[in-house]
C-alpha atoms as a PDB file:
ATOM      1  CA  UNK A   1       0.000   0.000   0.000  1.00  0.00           C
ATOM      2  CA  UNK A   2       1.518   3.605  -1.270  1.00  0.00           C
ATOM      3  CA  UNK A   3       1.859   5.983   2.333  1.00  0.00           C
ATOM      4  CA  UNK A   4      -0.219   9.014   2.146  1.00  0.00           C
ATOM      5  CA  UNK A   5      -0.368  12.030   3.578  1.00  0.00           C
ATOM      6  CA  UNK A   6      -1.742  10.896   7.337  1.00  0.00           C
ATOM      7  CA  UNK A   7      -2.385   7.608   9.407  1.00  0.00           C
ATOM      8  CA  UNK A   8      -2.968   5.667  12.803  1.00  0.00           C
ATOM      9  CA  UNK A   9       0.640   6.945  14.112  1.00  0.00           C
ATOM     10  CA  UNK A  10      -0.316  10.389  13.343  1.00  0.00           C
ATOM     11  CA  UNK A  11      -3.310  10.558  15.000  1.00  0.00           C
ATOM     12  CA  UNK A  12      -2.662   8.235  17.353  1.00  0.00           C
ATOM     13  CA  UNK A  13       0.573   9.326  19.309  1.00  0.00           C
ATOM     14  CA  UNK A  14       2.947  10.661  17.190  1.00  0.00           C
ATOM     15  CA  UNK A  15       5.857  11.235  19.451  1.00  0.00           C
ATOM     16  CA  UNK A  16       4.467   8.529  22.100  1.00  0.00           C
ATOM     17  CA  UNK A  17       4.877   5.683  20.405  1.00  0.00           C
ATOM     18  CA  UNK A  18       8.513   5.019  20.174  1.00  0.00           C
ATOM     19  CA  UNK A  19       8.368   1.330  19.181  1.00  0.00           C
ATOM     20  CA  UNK A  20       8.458   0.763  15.434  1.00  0.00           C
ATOM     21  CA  UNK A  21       6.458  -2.804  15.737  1.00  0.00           C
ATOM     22  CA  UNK A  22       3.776  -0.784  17.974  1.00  0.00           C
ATOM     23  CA  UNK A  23       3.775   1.727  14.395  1.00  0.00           C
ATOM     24  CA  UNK A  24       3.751  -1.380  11.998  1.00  0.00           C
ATOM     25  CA  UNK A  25       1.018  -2.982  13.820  1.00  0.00           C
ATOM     26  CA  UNK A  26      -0.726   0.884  13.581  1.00  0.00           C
ATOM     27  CA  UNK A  27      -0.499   0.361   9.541  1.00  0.00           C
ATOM     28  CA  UNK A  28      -1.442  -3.203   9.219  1.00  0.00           C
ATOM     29  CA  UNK A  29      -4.409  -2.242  11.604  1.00  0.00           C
ATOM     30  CA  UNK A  30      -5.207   0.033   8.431  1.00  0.00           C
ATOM     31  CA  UNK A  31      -5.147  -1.469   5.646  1.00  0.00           C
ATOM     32  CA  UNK A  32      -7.400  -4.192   7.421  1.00  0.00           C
ATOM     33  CA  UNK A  33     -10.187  -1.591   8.192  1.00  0.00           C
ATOM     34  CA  UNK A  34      -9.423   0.276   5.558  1.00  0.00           C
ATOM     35  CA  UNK A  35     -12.791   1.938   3.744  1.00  0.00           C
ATOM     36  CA  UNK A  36     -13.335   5.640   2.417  1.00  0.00           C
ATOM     37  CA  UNK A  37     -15.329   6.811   5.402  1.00  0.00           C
ATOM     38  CA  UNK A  38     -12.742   5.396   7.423  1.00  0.00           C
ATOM     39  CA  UNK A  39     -10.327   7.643   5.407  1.00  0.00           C
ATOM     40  CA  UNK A  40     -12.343  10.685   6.363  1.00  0.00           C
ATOM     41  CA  UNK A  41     -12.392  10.143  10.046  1.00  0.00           C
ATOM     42  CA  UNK A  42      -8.298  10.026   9.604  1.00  0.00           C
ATOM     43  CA  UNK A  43      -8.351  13.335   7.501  1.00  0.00           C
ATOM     44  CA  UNK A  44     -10.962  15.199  10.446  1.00  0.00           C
ATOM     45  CA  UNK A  45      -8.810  13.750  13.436  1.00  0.00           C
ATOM     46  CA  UNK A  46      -5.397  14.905  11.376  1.00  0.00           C
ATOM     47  CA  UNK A  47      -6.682  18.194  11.326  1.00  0.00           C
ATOM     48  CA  UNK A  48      -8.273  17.697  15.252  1.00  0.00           C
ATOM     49  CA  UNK A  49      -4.817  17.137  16.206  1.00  0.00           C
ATOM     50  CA  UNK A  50      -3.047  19.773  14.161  1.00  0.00           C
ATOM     51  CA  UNK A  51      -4.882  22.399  15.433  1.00  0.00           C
ATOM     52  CA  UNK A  52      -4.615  20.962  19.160  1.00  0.00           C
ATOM     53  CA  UNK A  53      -0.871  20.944  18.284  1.00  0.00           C
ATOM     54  CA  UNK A  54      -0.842  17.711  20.550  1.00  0.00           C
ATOM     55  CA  UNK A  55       2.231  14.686  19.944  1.00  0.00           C
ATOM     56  CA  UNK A  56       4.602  17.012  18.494  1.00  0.00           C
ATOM     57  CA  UNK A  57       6.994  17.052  20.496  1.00  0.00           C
END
């Protein structure tokens, strides 16, 4: 699957998930559950968390 623009680790921790099988396990979630609306709820919560400014640390 091609990476795009946002995901799970984006949205869900960002700098507090440190392990990179805890990330992995974050993309394979994806792609199982994977569906367009699903897709939206990623793009509203990027933009929730952007404007928060929370995990970037």
């Amino acid at each position: 699957m091609k990476p795009g623009l946002t995901g799970e680790w984006q949205v869900n921790g960002r700098s507090t998930v440190k392990d990179f099988e805890d990330i992995v396990q974050m993309d394979l979630r994806y792609q199982i559950i994977w569906s367009p609306i699903y897709d939206l709820v990623l793009i509203f919560r990027t933009i929730y968390v952007i404007l928060l400014r929370r995990g970037a640390f």
